[in-house]
Structure formats: structure tokens, C-alpha cells
PDB file of N, CA and C in Angstrom:
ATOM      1  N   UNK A   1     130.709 198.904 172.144  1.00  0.00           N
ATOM      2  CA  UNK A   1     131.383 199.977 172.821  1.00  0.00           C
ATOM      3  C   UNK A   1     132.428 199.434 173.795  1.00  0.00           C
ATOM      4  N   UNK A   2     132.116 198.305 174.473  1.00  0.00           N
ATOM      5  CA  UNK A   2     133.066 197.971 175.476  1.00  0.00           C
ATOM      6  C   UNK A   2     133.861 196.876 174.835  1.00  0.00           C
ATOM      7  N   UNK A   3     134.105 197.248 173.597  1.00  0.00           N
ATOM      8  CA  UNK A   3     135.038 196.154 172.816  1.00  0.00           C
ATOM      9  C   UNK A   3     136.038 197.378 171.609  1.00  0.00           C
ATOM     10  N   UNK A   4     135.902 198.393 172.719  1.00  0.00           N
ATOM     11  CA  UNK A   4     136.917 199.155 171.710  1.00  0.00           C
ATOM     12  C   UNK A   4     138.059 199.408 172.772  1.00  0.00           C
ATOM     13  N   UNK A   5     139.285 199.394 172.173  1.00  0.00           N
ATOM     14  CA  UNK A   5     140.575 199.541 172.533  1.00  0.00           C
ATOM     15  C   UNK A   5     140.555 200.018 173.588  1.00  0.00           C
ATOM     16  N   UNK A   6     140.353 201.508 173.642  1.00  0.00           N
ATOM     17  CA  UNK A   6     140.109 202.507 174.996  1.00  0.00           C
ATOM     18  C   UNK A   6     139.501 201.674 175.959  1.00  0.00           C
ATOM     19  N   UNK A   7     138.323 200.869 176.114  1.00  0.00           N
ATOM     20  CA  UNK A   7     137.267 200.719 177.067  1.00  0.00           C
ATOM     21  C   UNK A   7     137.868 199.455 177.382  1.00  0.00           C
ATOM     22  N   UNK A   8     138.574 198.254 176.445  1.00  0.00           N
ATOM     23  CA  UNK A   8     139.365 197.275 177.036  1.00  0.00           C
ATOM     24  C   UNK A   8     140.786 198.085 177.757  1.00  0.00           C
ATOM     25  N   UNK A   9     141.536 198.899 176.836  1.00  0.00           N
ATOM     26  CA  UNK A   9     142.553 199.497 178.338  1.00  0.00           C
ATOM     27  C   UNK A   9     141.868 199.749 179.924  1.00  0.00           C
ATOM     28  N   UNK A  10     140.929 200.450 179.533  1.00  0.00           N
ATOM     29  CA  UNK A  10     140.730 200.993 180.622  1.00  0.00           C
ATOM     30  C   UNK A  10     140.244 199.948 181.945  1.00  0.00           C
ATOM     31  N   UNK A  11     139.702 198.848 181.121  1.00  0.00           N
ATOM     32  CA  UNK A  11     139.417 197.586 181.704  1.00  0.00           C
ATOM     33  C   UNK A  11     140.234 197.456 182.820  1.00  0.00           C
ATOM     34  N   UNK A  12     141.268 196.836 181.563  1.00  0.00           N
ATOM     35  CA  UNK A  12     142.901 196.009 182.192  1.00  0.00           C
ATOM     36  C   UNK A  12     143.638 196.693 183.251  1.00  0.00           C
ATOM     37  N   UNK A  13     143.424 197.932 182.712  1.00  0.00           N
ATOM     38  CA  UNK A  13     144.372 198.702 183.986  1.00  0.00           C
ATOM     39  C   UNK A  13     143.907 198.878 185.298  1.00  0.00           C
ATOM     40  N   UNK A  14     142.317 198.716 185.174  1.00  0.00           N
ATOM     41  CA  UNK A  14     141.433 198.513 186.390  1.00  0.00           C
ATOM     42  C   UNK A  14     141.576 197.453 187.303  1.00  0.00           C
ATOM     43  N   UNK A  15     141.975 196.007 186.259  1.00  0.00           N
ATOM     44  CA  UNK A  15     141.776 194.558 186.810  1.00  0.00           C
ATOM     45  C   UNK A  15     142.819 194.779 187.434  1.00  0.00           C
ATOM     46  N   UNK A  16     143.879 195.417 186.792  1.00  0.00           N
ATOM     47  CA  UNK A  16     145.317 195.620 187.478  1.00  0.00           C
ATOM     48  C   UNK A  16     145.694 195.691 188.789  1.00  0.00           C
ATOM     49  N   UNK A  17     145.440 196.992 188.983  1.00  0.00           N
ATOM     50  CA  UNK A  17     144.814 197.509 190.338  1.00  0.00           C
ATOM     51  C   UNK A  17     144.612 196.964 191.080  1.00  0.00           C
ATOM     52  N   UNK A  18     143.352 196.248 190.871  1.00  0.00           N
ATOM     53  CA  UNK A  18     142.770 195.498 191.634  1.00  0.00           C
ATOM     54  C   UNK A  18     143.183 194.374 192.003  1.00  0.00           C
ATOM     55  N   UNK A  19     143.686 193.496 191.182  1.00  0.00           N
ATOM     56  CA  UNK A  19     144.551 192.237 191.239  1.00  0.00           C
ATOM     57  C   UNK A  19     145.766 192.678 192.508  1.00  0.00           C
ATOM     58  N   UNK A  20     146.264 193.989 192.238  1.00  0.00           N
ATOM     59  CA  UNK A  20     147.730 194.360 193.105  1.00  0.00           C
ATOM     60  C   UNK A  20     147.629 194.596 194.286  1.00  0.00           C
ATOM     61  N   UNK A  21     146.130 195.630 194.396  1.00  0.00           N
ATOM     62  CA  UNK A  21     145.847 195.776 195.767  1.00  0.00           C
ATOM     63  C   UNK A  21     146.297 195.530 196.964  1.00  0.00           C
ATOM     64  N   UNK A  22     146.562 195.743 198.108  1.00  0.00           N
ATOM     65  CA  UNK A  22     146.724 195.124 199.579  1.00  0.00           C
ATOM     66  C   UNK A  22     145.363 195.373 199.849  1.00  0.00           C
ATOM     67  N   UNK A  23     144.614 196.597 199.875  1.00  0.00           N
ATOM     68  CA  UNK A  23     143.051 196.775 200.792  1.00  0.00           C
ATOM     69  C   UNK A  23     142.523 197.757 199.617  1.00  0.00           C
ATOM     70  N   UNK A  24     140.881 197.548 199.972  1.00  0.00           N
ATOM     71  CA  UNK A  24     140.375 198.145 198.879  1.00  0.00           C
ATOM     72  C   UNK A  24     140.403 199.711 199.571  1.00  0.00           C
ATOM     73  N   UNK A  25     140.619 200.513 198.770  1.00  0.00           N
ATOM     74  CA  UNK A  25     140.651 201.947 198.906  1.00  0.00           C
ATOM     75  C   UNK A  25     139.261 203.089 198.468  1.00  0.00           C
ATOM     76  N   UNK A  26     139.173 204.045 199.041  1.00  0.00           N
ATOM     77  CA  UNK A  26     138.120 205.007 198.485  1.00  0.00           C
ATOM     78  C   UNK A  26     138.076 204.948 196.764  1.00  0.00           C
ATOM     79  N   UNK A  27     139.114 205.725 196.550  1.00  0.00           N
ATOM     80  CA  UNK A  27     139.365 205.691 194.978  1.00  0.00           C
ATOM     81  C   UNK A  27     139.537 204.369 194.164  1.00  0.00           C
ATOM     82  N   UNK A  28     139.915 203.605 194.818  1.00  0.00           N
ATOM     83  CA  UNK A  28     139.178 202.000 193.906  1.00  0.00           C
ATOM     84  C   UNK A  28     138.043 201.630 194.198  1.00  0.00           C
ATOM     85  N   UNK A  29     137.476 201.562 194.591  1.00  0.00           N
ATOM     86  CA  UNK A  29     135.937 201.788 194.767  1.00  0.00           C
ATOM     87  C   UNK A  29     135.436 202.311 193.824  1.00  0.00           C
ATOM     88  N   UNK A  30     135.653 203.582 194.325  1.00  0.00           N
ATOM     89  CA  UNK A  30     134.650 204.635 193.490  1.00  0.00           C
ATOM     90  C   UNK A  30     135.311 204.319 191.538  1.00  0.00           C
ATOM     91  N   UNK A  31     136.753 203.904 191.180  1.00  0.00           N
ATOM     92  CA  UNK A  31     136.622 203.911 189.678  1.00  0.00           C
ATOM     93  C   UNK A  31     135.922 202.014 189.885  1.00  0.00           C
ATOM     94  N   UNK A  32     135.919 201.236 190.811  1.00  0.00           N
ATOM     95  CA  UNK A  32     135.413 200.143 190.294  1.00  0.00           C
ATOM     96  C   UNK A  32     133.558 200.217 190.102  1.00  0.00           C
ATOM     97  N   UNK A  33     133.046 201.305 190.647  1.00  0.00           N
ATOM     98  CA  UNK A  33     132.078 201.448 190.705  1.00  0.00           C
ATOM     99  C   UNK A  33     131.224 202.011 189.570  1.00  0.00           C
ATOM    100  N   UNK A  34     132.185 203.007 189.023  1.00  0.00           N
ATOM    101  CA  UNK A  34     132.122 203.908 187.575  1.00  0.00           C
ATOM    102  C   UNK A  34     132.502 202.904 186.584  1.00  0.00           C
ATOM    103  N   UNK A  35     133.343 202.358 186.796  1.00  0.00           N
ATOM    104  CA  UNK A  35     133.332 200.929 185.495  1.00  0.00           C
ATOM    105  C   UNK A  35     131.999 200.190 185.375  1.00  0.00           C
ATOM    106  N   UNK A  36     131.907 199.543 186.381  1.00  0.00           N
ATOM    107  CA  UNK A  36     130.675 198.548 186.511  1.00  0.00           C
ATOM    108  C   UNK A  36     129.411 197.952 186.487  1.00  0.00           C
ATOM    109  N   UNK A  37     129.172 199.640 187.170  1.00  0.00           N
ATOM    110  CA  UNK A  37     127.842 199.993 187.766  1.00  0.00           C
ATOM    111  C   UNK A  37     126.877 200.273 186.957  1.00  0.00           C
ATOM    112  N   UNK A  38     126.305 200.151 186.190  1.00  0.00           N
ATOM    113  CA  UNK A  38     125.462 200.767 184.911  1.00  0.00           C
ATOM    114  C   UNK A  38     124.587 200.985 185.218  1.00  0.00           C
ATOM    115  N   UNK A  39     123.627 200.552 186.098  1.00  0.00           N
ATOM    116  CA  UNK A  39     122.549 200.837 186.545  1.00  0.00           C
ATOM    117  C   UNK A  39     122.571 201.947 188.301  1.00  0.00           C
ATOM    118  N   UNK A  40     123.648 201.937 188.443  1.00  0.00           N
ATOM    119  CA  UNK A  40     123.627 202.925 189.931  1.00  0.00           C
ATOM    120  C   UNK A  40     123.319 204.264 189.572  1.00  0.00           C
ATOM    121  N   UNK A  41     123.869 205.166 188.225  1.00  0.00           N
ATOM    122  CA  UNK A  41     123.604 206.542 188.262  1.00  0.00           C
ATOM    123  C   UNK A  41     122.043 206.987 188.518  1.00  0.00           C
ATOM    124  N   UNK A  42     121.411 205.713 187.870  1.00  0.00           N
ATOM    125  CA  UNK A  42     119.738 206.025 187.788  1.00  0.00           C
ATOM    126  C   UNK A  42     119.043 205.682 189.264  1.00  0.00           C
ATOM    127  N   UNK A  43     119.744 204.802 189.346  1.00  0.00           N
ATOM    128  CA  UNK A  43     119.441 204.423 190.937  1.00  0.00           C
ATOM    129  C   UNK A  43     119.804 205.673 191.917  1.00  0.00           C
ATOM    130  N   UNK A  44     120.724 206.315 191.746  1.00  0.00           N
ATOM    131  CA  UNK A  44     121.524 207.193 192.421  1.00  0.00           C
ATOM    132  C   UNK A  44     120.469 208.625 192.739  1.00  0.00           C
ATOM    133  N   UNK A  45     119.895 208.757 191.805  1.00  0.00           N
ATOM    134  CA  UNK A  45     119.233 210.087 191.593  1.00  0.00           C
ATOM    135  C   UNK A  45     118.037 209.782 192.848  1.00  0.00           C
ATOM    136  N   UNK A  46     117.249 209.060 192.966  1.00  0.00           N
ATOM    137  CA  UNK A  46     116.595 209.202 194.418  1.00  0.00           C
ATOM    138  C   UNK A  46     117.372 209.077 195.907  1.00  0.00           C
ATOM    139  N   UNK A  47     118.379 209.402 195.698  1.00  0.00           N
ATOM    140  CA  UNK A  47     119.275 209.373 196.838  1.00  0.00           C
ATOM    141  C   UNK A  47     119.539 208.464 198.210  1.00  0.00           C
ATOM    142  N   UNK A  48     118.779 207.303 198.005  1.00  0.00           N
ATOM    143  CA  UNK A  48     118.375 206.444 198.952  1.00  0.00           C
ATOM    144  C   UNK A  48     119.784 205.502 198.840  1.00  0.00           C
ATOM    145  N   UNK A  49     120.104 205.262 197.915  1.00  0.00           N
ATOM    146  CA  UNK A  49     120.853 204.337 197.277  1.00  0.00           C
ATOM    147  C   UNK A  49     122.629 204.796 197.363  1.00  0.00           C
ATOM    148  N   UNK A  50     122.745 206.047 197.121  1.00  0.00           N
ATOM    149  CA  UNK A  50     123.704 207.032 197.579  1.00  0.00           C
ATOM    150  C   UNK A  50     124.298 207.046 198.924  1.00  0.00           C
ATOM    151  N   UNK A  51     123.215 207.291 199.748  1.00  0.00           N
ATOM    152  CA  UNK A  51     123.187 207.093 200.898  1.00  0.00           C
ATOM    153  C   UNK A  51     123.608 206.020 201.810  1.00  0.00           C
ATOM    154  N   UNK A  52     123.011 204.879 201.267  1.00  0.00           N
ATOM    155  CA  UNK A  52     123.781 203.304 201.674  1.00  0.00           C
ATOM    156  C   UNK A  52     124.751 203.215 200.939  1.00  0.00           C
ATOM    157  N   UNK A  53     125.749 203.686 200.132  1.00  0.00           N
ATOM    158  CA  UNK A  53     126.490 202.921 200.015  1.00  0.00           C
ATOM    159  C   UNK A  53     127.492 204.567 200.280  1.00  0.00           C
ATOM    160  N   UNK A  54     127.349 205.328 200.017  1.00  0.00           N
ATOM    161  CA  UNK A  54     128.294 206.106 201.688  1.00  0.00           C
ATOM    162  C   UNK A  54     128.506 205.431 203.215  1.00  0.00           C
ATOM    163  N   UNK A  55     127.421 205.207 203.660  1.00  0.00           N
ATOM    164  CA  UNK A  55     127.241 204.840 204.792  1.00  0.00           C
ATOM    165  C   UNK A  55     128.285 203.242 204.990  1.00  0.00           C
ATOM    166  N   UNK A  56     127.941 202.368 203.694  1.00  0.00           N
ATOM    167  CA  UNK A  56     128.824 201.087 204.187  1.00  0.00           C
ATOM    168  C   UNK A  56     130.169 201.411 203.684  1.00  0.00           C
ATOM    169  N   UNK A  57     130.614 202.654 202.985  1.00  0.00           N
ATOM    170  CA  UNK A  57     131.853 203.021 202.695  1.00  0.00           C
ATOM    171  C   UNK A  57     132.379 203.573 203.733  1.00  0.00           C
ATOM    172  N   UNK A  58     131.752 204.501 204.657  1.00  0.00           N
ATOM    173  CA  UNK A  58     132.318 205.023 205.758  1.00  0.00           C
ATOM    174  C   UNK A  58     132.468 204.356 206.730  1.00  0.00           C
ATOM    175  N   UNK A  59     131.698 202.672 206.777  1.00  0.00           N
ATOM    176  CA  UNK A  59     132.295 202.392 208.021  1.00  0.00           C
ATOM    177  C   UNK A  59     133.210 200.826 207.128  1.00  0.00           C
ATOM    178  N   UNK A  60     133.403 201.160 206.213  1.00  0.00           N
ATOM    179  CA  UNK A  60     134.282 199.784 205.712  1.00  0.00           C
ATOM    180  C   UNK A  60     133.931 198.301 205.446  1.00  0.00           C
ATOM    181  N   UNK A  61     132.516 198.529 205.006  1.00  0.00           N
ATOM    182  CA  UNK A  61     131.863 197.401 204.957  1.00  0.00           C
ATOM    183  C   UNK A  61     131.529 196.622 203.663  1.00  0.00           C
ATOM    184  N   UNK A  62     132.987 196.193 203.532  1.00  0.00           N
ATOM    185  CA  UNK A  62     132.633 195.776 201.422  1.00  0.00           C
ATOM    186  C   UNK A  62     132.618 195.185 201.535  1.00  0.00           C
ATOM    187  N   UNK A  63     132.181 193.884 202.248  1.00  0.00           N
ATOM    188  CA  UNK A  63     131.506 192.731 201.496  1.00  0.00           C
ATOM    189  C   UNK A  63     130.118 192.974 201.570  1.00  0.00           C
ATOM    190  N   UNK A  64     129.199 193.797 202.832  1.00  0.00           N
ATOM    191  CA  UNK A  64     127.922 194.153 202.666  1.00  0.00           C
ATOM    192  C   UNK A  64     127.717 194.957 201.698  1.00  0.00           C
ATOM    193  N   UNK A  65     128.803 196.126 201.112  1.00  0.00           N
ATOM    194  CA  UNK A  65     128.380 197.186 200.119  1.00  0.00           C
ATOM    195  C   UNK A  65     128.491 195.959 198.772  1.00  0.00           C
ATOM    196  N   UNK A  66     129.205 195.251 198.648  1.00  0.00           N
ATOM    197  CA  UNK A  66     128.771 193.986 197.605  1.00  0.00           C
ATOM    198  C   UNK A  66     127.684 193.406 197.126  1.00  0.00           C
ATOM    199  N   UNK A  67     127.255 192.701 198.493  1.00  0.00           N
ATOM    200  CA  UNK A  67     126.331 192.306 198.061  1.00  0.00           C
ATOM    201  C   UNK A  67     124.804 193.479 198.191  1.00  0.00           C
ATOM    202  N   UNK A  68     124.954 194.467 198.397  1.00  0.00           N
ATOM    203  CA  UNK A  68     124.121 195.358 198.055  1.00  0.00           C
ATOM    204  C   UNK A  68     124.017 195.990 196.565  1.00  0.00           C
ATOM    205  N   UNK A  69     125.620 195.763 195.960  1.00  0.00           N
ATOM    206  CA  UNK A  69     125.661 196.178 194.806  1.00  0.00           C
ATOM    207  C   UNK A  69     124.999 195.013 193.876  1.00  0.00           C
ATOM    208  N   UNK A  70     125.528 193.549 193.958  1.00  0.00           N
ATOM    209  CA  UNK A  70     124.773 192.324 193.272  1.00  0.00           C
ATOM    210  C   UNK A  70     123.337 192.717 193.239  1.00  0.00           C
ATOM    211  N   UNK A  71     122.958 193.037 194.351  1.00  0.00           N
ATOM    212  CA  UNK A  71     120.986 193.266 194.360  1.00  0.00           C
ATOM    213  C   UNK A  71     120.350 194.223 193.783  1.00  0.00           C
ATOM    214  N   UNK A  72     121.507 195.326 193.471  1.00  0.00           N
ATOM    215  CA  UNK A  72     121.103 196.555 192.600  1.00  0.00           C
ATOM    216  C   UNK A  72     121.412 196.410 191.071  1.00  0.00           C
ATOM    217  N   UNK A  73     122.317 195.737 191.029  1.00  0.00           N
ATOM    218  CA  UNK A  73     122.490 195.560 189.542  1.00  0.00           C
ATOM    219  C   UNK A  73     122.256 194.542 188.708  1.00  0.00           C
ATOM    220  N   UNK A  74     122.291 193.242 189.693  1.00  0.00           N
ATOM    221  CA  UNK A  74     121.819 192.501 188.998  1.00  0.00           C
ATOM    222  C   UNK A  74     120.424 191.846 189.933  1.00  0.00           C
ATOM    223  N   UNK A  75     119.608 192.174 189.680  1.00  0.00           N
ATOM    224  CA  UNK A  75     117.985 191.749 189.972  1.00  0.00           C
ATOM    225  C   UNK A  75     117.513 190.284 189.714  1.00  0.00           C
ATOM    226  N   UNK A  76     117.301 189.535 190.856  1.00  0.00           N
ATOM    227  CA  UNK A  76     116.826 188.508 190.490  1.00  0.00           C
ATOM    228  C   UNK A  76     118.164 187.482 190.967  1.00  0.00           C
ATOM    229  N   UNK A  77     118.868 187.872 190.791  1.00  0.00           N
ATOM    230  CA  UNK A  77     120.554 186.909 191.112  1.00  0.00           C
ATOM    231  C   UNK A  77     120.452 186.633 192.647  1.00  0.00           C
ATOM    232  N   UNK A  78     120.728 186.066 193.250  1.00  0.00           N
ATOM    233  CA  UNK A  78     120.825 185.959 194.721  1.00  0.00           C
ATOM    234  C   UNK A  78     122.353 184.971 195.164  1.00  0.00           C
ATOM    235  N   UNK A  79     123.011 185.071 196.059  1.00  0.00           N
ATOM    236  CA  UNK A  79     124.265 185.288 197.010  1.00  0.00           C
ATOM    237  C   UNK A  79     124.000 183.238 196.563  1.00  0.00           C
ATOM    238  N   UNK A  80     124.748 182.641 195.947  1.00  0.00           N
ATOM    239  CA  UNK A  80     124.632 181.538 196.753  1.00  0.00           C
ATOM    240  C   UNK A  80     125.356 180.276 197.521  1.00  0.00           C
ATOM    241  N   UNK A  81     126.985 180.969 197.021  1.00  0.00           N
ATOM    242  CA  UNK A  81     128.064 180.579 197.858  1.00  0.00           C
ATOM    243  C   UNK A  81     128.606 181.347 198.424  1.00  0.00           C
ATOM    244  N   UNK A  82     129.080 181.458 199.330  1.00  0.00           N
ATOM    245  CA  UNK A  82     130.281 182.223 199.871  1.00  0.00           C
ATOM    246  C   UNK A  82     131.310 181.806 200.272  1.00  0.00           C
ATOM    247  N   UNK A  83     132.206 181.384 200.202  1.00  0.00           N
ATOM    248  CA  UNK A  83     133.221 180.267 200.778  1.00  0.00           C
ATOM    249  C   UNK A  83     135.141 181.156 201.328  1.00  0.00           C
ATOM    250  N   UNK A  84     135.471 181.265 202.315  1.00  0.00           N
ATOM    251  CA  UNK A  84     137.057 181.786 202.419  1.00  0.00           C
ATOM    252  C   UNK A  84     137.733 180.520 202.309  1.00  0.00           C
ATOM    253  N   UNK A  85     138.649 179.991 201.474  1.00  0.00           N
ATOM    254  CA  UNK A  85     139.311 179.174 201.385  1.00  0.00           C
ATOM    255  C   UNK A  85     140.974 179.391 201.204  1.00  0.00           C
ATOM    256  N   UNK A  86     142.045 179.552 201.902  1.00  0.00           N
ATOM    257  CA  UNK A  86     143.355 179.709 201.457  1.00  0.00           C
ATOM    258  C   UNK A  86     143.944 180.296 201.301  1.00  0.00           C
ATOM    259  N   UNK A  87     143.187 181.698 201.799  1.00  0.00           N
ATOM    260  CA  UNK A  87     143.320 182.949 202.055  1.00  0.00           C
ATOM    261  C   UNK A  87     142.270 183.552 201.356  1.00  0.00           C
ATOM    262  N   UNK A  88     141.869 183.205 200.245  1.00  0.00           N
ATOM    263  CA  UNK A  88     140.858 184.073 199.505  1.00  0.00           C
ATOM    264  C   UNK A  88     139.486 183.731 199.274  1.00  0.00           C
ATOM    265  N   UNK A  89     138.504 184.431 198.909  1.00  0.00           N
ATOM    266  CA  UNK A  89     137.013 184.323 199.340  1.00  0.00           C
ATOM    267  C   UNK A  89     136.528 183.792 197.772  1.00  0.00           C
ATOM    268  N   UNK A  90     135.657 183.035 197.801  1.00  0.00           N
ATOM    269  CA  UNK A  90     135.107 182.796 196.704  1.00  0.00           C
ATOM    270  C   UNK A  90     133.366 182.746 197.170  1.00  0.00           C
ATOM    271  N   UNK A  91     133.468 183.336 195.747  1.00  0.00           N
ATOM    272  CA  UNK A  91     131.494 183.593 195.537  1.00  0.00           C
ATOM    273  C   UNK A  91     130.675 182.985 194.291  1.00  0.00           C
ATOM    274  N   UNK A  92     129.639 182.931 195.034  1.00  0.00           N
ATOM    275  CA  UNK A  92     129.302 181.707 193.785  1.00  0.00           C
ATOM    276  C   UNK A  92     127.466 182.770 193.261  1.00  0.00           C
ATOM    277  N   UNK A  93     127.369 183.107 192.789  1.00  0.00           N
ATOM    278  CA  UNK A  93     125.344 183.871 192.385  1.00  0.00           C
ATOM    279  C   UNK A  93     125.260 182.960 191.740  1.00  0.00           C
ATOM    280  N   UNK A  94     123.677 183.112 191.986  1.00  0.00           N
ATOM    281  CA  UNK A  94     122.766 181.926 191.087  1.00  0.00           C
ATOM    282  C   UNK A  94     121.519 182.745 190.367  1.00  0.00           C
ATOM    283  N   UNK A  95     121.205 182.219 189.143  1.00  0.00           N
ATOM    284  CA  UNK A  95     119.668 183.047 189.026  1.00  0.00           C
ATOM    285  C   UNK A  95     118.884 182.294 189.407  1.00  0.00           C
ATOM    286  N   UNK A  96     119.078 181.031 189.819  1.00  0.00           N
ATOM    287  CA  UNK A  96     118.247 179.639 190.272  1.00  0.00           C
ATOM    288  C   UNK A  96     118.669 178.985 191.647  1.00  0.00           C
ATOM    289  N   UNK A  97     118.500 179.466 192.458  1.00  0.00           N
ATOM    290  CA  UNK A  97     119.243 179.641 194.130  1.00  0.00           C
ATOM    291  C   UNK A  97     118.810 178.013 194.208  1.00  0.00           C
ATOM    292  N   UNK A  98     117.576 177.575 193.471  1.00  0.00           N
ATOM    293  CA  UNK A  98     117.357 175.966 194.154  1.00  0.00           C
ATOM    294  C   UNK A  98     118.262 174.748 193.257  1.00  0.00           C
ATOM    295  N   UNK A  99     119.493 175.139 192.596  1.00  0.00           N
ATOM    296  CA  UNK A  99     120.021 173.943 191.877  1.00  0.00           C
ATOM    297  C   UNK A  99     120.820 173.429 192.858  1.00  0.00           C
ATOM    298  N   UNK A 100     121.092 172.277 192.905  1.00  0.00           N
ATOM    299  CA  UNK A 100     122.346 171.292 193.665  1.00  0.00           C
ATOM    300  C   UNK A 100     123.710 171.819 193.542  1.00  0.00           C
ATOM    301  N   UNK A 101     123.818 171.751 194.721  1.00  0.00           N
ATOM    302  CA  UNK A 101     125.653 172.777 194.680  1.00  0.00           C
ATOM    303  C   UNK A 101     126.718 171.731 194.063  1.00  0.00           C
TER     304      UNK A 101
END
């Protein structure tokens, strides 16, 4: 499914965006979230989850709404670089947090 024409446009024009950006916005968010997210709608329905990530949207907190999203979607992965270098941030997940960097 995500190897048909439509779902790669819709990709690209996303990465686009995003690549062009100056600051992340409500509405990039919310379509990077609807791209991505596969597991949030189900998550979503007990409303707990909804809730935090309104809350770190309203006060502008995307690198915490990040790594809240890594922990929701991908289970088991954990944070294990973080590095700002040169202007831009690089991140490193591990599924094995104890290997040699």
C-alpha cells in the first residue's frame, strides 16, 4: 500500500515541507502525524494520549512531543543519541541502548 504512486506522492510532498520549513507549524504536525503515526488513532481513543500531546503542542514542546511519539510507536526503542551539531540536531534510537557508540 505504501508503495503505490499516491502514498509515495503524498510522501514526497510531505518530506518537502518539511525539508523547507523555517518552524514546525500546527498543520505540519498534525499531517506529519496522520502520515506516520499508525499506532496513535488506537492509542488516541482512551484519551490520555490525546491529551499529552495537545498539551506539548500548546505549549511548543517538539522535541518532548517526539520523543513521546518514539515511545508510542515504536515500543521497546529508546532515545540513544541526541547530538546539535552545526546547526542541526541529530538522533540516534537503539533497540539495544547497551551497544558501544
Amino acid at each position: 500500500m505504501l508503495s503505490s504512486p499516491k502514498h509515495a506522492s503524498a510522501h514526497d510532498t510531505l518530506r518537502e515541507r518539511i525539508r523547507s520549513a523555517q518552524t514546525i507549524t500546527p498543520d505540519l504536525l498534525s499531517d506529519v502525524l496522520d502520515a506516520s503515526c499508525v499506532r496513535l488513532p488506537c492509542l488516541n481513543r482512551s484519551g490520555i494520549v490525546a491529551e499529552r500531546i495537545a498539551r506539548l503542542r500548546q505549549s511548543s514542546a517538539w522535541g518532548d512531543l517526539c520523543l513521546m511519539l518514539i515511545n508510542v510507536e515504536l515500543p521497546g526503542w529508546t532515545l540513544r543519541r541526541l547530538v546539535y551539531d552545526d546547526g542541526e540536531w541529530h538522533c540516534a534510537l537503539s533497540y539495544q541502548p547497551n551497544l558501544p557508540v
